[in-house]
N, C-alpha and C. Protein backbone atom coordinates (compact mmCIF):
# COMPACT_ATOMS: atom_id res chain seq x y z
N UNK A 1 0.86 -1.17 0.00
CA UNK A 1 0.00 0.00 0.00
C UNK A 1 0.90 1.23 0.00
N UNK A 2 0.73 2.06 -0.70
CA UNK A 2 1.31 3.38 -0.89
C UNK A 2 -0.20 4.72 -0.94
N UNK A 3 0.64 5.08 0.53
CA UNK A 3 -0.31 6.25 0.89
C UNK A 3 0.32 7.73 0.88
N UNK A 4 -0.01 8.87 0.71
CA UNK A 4 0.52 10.07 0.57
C UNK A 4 -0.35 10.71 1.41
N UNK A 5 0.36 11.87 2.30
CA UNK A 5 -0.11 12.83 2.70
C UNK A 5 0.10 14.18 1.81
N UNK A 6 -0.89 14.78 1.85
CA UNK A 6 -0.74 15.91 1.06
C UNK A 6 -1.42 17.11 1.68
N UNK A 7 -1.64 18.32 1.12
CA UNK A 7 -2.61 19.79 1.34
C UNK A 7 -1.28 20.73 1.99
N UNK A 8 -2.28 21.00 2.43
CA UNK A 8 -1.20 22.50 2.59
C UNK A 8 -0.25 22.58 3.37
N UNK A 9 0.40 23.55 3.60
CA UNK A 9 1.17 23.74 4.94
C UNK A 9 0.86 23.71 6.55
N UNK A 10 1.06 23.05 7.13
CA UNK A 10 0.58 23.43 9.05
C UNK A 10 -0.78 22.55 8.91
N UNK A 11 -0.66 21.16 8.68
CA UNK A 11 -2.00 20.28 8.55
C UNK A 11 -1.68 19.05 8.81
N UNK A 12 -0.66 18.79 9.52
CA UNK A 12 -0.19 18.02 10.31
C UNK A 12 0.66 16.58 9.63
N UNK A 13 1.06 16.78 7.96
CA UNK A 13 1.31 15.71 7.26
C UNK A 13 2.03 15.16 7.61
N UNK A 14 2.95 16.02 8.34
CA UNK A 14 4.31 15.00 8.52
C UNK A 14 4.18 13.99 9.88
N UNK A 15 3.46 14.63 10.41
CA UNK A 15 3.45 13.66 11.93
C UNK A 15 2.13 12.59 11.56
N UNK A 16 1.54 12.96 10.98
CA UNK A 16 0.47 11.85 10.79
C UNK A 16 1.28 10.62 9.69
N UNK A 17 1.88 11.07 8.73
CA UNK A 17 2.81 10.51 8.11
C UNK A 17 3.56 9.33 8.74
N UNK A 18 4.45 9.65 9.90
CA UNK A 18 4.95 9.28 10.38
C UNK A 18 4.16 8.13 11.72
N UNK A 19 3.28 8.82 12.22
CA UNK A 19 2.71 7.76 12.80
C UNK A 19 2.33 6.63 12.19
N UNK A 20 1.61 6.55 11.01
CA UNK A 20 0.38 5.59 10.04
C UNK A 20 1.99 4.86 9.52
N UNK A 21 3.35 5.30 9.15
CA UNK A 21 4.38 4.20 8.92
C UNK A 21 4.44 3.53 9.58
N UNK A 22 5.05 4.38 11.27
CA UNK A 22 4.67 3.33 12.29
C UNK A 22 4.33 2.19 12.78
N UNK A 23 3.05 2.90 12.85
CA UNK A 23 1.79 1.79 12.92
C UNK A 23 1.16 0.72 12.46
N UNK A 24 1.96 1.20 10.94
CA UNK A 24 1.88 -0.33 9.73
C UNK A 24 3.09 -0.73 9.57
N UNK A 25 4.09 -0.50 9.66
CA UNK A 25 5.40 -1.14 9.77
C UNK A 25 5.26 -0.71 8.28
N UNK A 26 5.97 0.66 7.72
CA UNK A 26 5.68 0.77 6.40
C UNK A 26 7.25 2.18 6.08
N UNK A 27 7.79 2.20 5.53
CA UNK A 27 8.82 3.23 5.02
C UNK A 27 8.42 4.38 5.20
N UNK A 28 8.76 5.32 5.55
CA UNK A 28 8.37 6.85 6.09
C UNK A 28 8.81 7.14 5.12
N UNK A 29 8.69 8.55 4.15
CA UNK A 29 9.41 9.27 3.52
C UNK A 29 9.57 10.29 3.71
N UNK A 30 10.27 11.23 3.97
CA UNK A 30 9.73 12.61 4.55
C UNK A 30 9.68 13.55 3.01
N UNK A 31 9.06 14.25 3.45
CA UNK A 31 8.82 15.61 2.15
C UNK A 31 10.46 16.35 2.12
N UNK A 32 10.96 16.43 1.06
CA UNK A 32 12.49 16.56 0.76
C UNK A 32 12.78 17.82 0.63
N UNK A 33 11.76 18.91 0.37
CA UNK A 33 11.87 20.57 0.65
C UNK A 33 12.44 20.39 1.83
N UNK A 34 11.36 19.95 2.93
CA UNK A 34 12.23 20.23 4.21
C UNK A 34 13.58 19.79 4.43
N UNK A 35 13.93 18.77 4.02
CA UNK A 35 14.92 18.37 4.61
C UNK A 35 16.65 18.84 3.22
N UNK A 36 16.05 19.65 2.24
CA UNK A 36 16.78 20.28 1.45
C UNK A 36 17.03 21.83 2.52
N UNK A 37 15.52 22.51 2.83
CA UNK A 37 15.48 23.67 3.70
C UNK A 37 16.80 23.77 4.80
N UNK A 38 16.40 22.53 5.52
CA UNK A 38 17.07 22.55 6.64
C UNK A 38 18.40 21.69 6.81
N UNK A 39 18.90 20.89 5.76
CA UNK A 39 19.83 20.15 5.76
C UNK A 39 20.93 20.61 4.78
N UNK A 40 20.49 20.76 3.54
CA UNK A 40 21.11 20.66 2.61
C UNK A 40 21.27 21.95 2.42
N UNK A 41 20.74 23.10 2.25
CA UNK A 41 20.90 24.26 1.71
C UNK A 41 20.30 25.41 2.93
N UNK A 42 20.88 25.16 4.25
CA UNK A 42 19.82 26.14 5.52
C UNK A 42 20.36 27.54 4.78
N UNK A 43 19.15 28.61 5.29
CA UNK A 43 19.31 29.75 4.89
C UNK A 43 19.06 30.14 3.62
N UNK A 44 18.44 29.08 2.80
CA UNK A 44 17.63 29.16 1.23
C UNK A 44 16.25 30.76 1.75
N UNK A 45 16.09 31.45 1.13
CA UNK A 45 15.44 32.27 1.05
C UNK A 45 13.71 31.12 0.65
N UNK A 46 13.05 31.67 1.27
CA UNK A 46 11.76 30.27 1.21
C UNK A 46 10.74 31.47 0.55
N UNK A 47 10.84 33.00 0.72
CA UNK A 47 9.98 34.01 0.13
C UNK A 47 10.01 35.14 -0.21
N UNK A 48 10.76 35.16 -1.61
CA UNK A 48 10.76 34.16 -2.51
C UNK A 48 11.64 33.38 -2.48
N UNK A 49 11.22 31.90 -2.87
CA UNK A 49 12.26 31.02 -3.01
C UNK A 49 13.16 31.15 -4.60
N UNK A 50 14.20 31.32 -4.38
CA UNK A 50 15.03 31.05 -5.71
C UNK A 50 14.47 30.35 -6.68
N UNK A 51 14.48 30.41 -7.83
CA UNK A 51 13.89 29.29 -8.90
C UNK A 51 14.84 28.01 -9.03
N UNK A 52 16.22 28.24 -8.76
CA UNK A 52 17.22 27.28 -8.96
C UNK A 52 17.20 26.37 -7.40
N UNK A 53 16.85 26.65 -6.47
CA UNK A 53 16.47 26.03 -5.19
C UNK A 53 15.44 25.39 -5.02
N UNK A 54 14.14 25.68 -6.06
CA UNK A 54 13.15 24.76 -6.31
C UNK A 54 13.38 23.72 -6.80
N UNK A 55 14.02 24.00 -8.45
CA UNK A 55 14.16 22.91 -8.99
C UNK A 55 15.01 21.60 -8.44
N UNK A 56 15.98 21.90 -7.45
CA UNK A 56 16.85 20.89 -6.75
C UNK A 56 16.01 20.68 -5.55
N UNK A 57 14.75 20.92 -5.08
CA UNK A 57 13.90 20.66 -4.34
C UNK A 57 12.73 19.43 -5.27
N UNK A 58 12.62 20.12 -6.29
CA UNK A 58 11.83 19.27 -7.39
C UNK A 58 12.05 18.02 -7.70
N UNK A 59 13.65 17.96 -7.77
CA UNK A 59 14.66 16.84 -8.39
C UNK A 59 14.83 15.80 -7.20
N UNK A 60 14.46 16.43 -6.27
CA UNK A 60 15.45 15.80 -4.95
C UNK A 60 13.77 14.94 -5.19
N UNK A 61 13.00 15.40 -4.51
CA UNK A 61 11.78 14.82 -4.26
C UNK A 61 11.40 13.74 -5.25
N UNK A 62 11.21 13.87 -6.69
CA UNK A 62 10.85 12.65 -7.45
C UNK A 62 11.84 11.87 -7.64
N UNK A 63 13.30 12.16 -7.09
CA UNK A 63 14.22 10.97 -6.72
C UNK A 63 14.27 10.37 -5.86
N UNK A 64 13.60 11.18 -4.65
CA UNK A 64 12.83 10.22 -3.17
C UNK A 64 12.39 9.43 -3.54
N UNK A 65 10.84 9.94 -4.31
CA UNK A 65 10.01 8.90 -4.69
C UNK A 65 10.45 7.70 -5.17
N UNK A 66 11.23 7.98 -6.51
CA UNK A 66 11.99 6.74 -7.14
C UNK A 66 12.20 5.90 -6.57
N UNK A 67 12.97 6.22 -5.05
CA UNK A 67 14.11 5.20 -4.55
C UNK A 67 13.48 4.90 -3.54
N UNK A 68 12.18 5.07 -3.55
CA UNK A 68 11.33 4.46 -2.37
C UNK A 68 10.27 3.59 -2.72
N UNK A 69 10.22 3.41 -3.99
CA UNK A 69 8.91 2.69 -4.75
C UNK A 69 7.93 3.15 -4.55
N UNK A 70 7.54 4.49 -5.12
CA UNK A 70 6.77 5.19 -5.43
C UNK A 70 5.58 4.59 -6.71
N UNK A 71 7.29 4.39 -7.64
CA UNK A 71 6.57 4.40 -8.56
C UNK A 71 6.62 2.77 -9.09
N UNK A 72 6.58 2.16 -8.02
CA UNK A 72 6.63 0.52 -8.38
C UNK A 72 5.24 -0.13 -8.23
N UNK A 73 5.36 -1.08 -9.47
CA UNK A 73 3.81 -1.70 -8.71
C UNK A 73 3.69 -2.61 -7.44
N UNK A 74 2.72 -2.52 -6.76
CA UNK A 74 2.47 -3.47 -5.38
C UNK A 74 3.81 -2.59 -4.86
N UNK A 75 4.03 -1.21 -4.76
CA UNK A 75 5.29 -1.27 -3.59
C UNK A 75 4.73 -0.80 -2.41
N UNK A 76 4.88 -0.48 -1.38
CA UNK A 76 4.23 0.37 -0.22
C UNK A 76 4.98 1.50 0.55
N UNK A 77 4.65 2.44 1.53
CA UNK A 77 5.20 3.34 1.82
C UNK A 77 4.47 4.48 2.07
N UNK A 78 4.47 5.43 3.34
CA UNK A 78 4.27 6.20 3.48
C UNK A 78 4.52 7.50 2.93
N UNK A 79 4.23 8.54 1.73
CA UNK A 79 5.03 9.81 1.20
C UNK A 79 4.48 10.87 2.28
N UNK A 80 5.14 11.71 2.77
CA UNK A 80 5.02 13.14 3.29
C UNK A 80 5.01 14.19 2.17
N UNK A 81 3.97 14.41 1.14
CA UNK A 81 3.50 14.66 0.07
C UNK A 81 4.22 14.05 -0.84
N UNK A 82 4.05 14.84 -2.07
CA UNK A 82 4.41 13.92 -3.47
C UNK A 82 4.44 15.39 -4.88
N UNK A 83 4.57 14.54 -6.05
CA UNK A 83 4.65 15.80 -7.28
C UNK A 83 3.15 16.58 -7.17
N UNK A 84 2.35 16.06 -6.33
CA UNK A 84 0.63 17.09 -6.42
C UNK A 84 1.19 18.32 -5.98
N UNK A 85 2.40 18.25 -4.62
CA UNK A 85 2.68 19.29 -4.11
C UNK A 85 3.39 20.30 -4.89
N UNK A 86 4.02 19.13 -5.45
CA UNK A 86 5.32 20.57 -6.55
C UNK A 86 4.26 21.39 -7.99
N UNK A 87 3.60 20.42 -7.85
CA UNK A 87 2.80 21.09 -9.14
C UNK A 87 1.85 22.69 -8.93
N UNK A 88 1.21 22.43 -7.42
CA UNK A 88 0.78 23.30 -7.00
C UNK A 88 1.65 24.78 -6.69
N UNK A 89 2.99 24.13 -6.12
CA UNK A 89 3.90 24.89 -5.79
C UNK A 89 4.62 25.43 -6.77
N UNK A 90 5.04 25.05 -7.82
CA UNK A 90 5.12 25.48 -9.30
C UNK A 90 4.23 26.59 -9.86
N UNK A 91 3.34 26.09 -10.21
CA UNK A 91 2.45 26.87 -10.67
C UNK A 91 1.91 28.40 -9.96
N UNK A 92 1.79 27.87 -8.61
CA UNK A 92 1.41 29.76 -7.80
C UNK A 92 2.64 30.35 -7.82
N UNK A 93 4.09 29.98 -7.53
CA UNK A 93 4.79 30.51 -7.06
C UNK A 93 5.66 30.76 -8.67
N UNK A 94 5.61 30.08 -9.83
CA UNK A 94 6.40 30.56 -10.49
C UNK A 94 5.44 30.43 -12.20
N UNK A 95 4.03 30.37 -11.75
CA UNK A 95 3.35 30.51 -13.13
C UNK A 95 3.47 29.37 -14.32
N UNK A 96 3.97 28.77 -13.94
CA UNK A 96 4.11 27.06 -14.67
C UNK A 96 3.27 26.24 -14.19
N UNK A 97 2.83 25.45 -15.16
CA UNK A 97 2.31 24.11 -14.84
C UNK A 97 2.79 22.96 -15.85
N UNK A 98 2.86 22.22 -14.78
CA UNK A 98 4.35 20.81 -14.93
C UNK A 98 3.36 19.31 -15.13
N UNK A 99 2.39 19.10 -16.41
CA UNK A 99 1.73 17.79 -16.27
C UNK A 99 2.98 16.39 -15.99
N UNK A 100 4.02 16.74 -16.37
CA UNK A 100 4.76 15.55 -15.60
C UNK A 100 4.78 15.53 -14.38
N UNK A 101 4.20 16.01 -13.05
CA UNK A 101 4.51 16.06 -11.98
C UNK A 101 3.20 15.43 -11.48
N UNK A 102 2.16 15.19 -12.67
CA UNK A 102 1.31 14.61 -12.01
C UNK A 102 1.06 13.22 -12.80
N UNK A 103 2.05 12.91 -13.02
CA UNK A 103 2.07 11.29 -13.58
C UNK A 103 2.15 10.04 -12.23
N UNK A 104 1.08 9.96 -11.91
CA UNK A 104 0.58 9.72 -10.30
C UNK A 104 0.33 7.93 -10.17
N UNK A 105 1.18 7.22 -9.80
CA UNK A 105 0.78 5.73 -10.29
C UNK A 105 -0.81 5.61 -9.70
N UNK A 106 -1.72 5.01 -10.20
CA UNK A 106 -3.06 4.80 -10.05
C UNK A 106 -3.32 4.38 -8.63
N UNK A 107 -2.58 3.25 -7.90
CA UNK A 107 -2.48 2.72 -6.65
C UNK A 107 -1.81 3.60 -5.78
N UNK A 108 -1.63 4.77 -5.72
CA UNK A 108 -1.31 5.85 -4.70
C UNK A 108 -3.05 6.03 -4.04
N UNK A 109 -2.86 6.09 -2.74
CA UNK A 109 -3.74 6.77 -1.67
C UNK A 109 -3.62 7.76 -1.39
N UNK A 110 -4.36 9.11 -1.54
CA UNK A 110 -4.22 10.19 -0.71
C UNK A 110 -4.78 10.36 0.42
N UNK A 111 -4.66 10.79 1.35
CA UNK A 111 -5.00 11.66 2.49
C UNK A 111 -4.85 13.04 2.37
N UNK A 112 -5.98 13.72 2.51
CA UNK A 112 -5.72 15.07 1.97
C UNK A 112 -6.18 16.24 3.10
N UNK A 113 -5.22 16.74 3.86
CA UNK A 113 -5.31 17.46 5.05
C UNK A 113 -6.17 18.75 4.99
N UNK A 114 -6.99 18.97 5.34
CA UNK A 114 -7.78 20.07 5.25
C UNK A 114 -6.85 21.30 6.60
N UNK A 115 -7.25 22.74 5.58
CA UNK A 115 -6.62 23.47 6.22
C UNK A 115 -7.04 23.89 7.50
N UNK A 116 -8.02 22.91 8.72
CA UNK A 116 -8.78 23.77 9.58
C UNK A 116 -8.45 23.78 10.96
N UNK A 117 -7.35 23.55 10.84
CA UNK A 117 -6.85 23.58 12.47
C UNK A 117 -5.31 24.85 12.46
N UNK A 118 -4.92 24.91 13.14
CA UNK A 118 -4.26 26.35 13.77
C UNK A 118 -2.75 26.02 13.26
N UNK A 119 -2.46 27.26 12.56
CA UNK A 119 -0.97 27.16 11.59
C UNK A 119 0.28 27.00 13.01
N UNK A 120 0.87 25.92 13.12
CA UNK A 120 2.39 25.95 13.74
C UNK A 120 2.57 27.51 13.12
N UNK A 121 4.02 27.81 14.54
CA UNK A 121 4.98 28.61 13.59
C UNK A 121 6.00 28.07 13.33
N UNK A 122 6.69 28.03 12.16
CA UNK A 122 7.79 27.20 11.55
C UNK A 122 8.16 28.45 10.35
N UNK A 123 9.59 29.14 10.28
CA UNK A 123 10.17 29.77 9.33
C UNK A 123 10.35 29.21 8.11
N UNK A 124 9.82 27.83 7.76
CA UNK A 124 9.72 27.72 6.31
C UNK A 124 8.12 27.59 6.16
N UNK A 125 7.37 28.15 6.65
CA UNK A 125 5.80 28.57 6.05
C UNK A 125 5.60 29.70 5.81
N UNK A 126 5.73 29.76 4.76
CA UNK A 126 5.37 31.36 3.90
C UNK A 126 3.35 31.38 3.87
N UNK A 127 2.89 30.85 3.82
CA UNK A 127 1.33 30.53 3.16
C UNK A 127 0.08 30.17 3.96
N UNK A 128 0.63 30.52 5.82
CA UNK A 128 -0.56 30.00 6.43
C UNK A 128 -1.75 31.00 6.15
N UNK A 129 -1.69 32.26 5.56
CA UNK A 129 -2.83 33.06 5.84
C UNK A 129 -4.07 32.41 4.04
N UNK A 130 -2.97 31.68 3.46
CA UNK A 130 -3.35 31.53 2.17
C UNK A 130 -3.94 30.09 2.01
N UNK A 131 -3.88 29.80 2.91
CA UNK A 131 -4.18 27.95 3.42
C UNK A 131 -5.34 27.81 2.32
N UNK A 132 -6.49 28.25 2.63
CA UNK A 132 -7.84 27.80 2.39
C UNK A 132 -7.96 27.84 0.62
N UNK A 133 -7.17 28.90 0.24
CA UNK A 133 -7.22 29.16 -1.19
C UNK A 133 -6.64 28.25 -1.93
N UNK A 134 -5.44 28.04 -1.30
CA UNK A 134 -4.23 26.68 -1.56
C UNK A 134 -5.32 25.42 -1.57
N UNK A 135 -6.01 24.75 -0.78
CA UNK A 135 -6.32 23.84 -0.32
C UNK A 135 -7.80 23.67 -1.31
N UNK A 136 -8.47 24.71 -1.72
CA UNK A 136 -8.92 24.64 -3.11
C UNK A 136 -8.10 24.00 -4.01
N UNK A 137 -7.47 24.51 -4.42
CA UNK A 137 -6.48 24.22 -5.49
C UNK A 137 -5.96 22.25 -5.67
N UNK A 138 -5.62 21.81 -4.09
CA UNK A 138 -5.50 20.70 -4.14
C UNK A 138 -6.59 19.74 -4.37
N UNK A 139 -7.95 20.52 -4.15
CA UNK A 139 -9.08 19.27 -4.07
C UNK A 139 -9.76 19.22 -5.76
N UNK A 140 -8.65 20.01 -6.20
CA UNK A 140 -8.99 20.46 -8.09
C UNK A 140 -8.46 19.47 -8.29
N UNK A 141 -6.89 19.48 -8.13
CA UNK A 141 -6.18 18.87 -8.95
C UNK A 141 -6.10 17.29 -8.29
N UNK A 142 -6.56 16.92 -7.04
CA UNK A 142 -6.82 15.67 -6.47
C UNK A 142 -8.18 15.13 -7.78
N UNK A 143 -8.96 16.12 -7.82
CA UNK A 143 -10.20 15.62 -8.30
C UNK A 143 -10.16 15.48 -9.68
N UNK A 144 -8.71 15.81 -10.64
CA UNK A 144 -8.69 15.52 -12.28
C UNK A 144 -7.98 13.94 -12.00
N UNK A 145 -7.46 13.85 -10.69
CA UNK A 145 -6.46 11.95 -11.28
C UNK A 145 -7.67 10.80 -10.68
N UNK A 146 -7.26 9.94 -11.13
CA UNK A 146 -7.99 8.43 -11.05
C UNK A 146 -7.99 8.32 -9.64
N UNK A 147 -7.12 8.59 -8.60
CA UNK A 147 -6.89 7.90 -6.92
C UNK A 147 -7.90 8.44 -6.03
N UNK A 148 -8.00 7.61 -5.69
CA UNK A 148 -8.89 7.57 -4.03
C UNK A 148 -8.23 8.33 -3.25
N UNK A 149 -9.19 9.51 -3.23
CA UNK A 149 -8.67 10.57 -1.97
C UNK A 149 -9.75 10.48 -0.64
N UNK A 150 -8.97 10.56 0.25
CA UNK A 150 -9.83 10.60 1.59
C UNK A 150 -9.20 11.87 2.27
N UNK A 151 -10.16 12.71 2.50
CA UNK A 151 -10.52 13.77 3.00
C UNK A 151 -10.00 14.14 4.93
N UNK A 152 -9.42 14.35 5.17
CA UNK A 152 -8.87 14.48 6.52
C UNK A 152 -9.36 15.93 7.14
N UNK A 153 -10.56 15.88 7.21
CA UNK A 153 -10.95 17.42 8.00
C UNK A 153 -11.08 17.44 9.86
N UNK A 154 -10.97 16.62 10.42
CA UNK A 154 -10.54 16.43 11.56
C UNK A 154 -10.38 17.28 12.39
N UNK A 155 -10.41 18.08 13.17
CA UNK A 155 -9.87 19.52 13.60
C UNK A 155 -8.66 19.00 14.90
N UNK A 156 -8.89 18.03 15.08
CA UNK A 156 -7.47 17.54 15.90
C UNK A 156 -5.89 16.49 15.61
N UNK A 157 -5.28 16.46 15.79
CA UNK A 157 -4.25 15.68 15.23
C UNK A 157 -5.13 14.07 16.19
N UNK A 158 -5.27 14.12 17.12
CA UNK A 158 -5.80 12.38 17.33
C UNK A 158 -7.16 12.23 16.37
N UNK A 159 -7.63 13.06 15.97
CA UNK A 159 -8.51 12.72 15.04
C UNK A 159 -8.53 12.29 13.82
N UNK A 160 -7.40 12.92 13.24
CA UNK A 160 -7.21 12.87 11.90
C UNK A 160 -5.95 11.15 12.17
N UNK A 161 -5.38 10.72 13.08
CA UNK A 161 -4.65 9.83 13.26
C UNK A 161 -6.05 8.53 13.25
N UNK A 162 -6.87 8.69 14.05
CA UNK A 162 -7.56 7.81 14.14
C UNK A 162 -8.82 7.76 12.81
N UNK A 163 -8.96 8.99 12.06
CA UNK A 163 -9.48 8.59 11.01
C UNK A 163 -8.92 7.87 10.21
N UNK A 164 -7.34 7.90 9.62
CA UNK A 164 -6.49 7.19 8.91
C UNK A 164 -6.42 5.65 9.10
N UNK A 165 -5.96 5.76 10.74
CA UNK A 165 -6.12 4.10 10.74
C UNK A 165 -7.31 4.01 10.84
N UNK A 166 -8.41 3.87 10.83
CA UNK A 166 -9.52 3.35 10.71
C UNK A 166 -9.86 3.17 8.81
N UNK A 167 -9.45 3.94 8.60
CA UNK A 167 -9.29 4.01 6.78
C UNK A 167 -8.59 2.95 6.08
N UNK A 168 -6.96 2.85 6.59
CA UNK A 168 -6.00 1.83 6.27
C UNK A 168 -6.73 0.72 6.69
N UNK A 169 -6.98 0.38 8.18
CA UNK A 169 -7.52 -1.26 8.15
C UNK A 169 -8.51 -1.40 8.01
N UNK A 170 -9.52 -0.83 7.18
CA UNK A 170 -10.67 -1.00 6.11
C UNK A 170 -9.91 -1.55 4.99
N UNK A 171 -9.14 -0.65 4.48
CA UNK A 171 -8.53 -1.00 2.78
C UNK A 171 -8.03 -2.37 3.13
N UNK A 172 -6.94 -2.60 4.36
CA UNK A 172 -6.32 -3.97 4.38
C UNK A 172 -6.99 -5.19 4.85
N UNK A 173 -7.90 -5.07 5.30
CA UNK A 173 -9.10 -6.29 5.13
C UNK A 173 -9.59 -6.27 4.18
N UNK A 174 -10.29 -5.13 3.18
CA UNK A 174 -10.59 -5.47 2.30
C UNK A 174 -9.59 -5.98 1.44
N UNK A 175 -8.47 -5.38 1.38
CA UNK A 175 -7.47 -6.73 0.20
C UNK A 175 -7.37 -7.78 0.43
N UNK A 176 -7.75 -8.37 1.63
CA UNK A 176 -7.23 -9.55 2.41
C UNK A 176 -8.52 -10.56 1.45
C-alpha cells in the first residue's frame, strides 16, 4: 500500500505521516523541501524562493520517490507529500504548470489534510494566511487523477490519526 499525505502547509502531514508508517510497519518518507530547507541548503530564502532552489527541491523529491517505490507496482510506503505538491507549488509561485509532476501511479492513496486547524509557527511557512485558497487548489487537482482521496478534516491531530487508521484497516481487510 502506498499512501501520501498531502494539502497545505501546518495540517499536520508529517506527523500523521509518520505515525500511520509506524503503525503499519511501512517506510516513512519525509517531504524533501524540508529536509533540502534545513539540511542541505539552511538559509535558502523560502519568500521568494530562488527558482534554482526549487528545482533541486523538485529533483530531490521525485528521486525520493523513485528510490522508495513510489513508482513501483504493489510497492508500499508512506510519502510526506508527493509531485501534487510541486505542481501546485510550481504553478502559484512561479506561473508554470508541470503535467509531468502529475504522472501519479493509479495505486497511490491520498489523504488530503484540510486546512482547519491552527498554523504551527515554523520559518519555512510562507502561506498560512493563504491555506484555504491553496487547499482549493489541491481538491482540483486531487479531483482531475484516477486515486482515491480521503478527506482528513478532523480539527485535531488524534482525530485525523484515528481517522487514517480506521481508513487503512478498512482497505487492508478489504485486500485480504
Amino acid at each position: 500500500m502506498k499512501i501520501v499525505f498531502t494539502g497545505t502547509e501546518s495540517t499536520y502531514k508529517s506527523t500523521l505521516a509518520k505515525a500511520i508508517a509506524e503503525e503499519f510497519s511501512l517506510t516513512y518518507v519525509p517531504e524533501y523541501a524540508r529536509t533540502y530547507l534545513e539540511e542541505i541548503a539552511p538559509g535558502t530564502p523560502v519568500d521568494p524562493m530562488p527558482r534554482k532552489d526549487y528545482d533541486c527541491i523538485e529533483e530531490g523529491q521525485l528521486l525520493s520517490q523513485r528510490n522508495n517505490g513510489y513508482y513501483t507496482h504493489n510497492g508500499s510506503g508512506v510519502f510526506d507529500t508527493d509531485g501534487t505538491v510541486l505542481y501546485i507549488w510550481k504553478k502559484d509561485k512561479f506561473g508554470e504548470t508541470d503535467s509531468l509532476l502529475l504522472q501519479i501511479p493509479e495505486d497511490i492513496i491520498y489523504f488530503l489534510c484540510h486546512p482547519n486547524v491552527e498554523a504551527g509557527m515554523d520559518p519555512l511557512r510562507v502561506d498560512a494566511q493563504r491555506r484555504e485558497k491553496l487547499h482549493a487548489k489541491y481538491v482540483a487537482v486531487l479531483g482531475e487523477l484516477p486515486n482515491r482521496v480521503i478527506h482528513l478534516n478532523e480539527r485535531t491531530l488524534e482525530g485525523r490519526i484515528a481517522k487514517a487508521l480506521q481508513v487503512i484497516s478498512t482497505l487492508l481487510d478489504d485486500a485480504v
